[in-house]
N, C-alpha and C. Protein backbone atom coordinates (compact mmCIF):
# COMPACT_ATOMS: atom_id res chain seq x y z
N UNK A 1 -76.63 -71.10 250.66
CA UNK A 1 -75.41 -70.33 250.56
C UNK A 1 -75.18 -69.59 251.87
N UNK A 2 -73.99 -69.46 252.44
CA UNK A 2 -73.83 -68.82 253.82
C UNK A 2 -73.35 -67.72 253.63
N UNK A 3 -73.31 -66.74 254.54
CA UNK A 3 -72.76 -65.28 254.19
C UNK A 3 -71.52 -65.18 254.19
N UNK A 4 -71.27 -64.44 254.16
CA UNK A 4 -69.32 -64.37 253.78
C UNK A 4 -69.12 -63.67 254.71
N UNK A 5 -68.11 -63.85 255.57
CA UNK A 5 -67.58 -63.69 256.76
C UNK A 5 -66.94 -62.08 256.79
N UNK A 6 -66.84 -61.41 257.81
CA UNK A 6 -65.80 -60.20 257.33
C UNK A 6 -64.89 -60.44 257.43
N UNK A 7 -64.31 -59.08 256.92
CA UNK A 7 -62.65 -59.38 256.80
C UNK A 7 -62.00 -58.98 257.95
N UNK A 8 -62.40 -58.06 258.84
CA UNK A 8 -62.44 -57.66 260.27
C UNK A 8 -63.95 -57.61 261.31
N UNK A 9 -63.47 -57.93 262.30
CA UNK A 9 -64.69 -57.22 262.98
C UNK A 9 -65.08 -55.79 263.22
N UNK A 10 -65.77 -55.44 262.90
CA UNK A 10 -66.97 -54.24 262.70
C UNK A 10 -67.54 -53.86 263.72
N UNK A 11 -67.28 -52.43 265.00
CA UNK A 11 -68.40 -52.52 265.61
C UNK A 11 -69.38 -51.06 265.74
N UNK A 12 -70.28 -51.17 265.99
CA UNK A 12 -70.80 -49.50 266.01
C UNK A 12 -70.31 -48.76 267.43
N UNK A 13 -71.08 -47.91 267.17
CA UNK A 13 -70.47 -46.92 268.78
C UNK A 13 -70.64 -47.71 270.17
N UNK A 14 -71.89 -48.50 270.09
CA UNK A 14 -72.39 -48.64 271.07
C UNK A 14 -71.20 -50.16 271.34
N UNK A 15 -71.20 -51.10 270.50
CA UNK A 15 -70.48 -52.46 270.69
C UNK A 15 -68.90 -51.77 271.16
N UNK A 16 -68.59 -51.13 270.14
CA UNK A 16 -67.52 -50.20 270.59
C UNK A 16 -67.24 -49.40 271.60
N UNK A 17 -68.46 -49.21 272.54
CA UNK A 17 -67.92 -48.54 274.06
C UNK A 17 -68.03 -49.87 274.81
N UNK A 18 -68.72 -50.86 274.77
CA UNK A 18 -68.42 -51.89 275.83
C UNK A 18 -67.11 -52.65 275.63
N UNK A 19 -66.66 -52.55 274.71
CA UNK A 19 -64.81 -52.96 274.31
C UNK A 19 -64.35 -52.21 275.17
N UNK A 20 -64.23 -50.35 275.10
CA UNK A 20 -63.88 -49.91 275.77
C UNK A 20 -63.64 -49.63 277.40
N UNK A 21 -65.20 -50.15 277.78
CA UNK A 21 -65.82 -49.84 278.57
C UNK A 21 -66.09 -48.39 278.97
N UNK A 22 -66.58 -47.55 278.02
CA UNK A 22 -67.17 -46.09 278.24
C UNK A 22 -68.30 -46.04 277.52
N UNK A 23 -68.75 -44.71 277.21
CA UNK A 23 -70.17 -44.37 276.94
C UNK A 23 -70.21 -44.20 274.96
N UNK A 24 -71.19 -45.11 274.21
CA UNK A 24 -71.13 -44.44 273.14
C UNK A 24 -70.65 -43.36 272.81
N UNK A 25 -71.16 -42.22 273.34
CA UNK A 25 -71.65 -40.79 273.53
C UNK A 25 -69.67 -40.18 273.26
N UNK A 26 -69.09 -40.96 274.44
CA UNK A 26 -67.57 -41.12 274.45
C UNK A 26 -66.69 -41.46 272.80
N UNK A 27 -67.67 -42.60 272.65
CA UNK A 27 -66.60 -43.22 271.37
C UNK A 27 -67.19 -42.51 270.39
N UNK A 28 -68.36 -41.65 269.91
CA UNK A 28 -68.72 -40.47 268.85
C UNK A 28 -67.44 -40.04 268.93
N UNK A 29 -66.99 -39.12 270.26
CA UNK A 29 -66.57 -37.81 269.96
C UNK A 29 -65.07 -38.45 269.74
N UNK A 30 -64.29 -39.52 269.96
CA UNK A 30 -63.07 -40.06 270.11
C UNK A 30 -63.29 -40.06 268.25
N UNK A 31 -63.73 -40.56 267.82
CA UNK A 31 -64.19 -40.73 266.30
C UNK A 31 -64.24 -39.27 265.69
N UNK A 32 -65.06 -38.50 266.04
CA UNK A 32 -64.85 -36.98 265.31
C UNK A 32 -63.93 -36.16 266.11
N UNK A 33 -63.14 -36.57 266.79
CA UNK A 33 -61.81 -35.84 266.83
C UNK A 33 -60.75 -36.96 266.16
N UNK A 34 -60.57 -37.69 265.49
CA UNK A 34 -59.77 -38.28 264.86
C UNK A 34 -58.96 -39.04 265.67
N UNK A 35 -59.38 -39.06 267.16
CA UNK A 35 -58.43 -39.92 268.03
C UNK A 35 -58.39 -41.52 268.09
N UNK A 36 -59.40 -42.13 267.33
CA UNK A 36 -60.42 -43.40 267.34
C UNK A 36 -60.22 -43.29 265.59
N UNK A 37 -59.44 -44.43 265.13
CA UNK A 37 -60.03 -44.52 263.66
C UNK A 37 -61.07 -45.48 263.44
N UNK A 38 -61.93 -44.93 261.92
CA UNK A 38 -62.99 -45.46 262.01
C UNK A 38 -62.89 -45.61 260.45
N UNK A 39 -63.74 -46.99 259.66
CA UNK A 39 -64.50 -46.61 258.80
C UNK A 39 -65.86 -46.44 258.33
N UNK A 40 -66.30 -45.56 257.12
CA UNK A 40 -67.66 -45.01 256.84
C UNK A 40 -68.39 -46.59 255.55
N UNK A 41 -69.37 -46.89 256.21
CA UNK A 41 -69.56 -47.89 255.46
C UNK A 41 -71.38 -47.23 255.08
N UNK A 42 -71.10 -46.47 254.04
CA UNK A 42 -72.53 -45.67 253.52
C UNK A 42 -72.63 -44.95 254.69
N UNK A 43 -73.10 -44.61 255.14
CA UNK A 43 -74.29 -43.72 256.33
C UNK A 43 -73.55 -44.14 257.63
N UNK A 44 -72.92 -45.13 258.13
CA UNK A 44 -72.64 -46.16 258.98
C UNK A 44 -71.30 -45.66 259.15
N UNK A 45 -70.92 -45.58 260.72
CA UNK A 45 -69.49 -45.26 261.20
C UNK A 45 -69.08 -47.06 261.67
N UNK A 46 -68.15 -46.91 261.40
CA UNK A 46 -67.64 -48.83 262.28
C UNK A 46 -65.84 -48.46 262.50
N UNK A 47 -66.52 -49.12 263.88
CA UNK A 47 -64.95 -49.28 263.86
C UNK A 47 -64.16 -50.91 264.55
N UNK A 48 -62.84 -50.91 263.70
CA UNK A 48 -62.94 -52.36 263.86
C UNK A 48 -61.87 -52.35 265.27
N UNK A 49 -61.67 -54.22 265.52
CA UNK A 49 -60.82 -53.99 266.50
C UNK A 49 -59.53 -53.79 266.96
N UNK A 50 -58.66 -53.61 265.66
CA UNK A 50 -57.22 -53.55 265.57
C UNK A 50 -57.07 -52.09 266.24
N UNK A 51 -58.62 -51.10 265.18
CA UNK A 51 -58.06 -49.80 265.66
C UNK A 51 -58.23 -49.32 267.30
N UNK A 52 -59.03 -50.19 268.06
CA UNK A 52 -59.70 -49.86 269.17
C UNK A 52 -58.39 -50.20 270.14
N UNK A 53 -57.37 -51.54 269.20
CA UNK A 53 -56.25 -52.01 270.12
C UNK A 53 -55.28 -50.49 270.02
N UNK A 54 -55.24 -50.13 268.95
CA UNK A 54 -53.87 -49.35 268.83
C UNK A 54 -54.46 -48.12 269.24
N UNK A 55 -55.66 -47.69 269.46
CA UNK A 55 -55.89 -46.51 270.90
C UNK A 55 -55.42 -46.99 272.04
N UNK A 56 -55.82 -48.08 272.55
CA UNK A 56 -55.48 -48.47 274.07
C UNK A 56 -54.08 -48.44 274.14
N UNK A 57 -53.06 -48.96 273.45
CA UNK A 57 -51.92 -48.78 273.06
C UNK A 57 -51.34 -47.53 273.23
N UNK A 58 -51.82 -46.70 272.44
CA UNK A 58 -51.53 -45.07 272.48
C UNK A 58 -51.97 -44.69 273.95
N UNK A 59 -52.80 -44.54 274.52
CA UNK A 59 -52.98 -44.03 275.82
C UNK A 59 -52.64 -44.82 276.97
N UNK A 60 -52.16 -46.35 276.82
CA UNK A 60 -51.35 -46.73 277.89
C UNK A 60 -50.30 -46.58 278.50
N UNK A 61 -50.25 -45.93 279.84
CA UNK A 61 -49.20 -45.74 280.81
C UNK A 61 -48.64 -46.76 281.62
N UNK A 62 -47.32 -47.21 281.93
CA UNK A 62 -46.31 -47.79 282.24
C UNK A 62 -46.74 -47.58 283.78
N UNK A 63 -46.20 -48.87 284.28
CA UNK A 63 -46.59 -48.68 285.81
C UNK A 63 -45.59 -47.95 286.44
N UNK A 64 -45.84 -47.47 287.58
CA UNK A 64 -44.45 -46.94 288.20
C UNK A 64 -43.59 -47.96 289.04
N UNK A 65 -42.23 -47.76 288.76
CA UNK A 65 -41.30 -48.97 289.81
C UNK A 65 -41.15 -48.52 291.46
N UNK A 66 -41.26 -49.83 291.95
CA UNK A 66 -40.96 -49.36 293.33
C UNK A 66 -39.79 -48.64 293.39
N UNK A 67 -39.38 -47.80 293.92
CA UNK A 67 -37.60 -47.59 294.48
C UNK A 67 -37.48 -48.06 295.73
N UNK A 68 -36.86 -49.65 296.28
CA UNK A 68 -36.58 -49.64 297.12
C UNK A 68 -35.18 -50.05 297.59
């Protein structure tokens, strides 16, 4: 019998800062300030990757246009 696949991908702090590219330590506190959604799976923080898209989303800035 094979395992059953998730329904999203799942990652902990640590898989979750190399997405980001920052420090676990970083994606804790993004998570307990509510800026990073996450879910609690028993004991276990995860966070998947839709929510990691729609941070980058939220804090992406627009390039500036030349004026020439």
């Amino acid at each position: 019998m094979t395992p059953p696949t998730p329904l999203v991908p799942l990652h902990g702090y640590e898989s979750a800062a190399l997405l980001l590219g920052c420090s676990p330590r970083l994606v804790r506190a993004l998570v307990e300030r509510r800026e990073l959604e996450s879910v609690r799976v028993g004991r276990l923080v995860r966070i998947d990757e839709e929510a990691i898209r729609r941070y980058i989303d939220r804090r992406r800035r627009p390039a500036q246009q030349d004026s020439k």
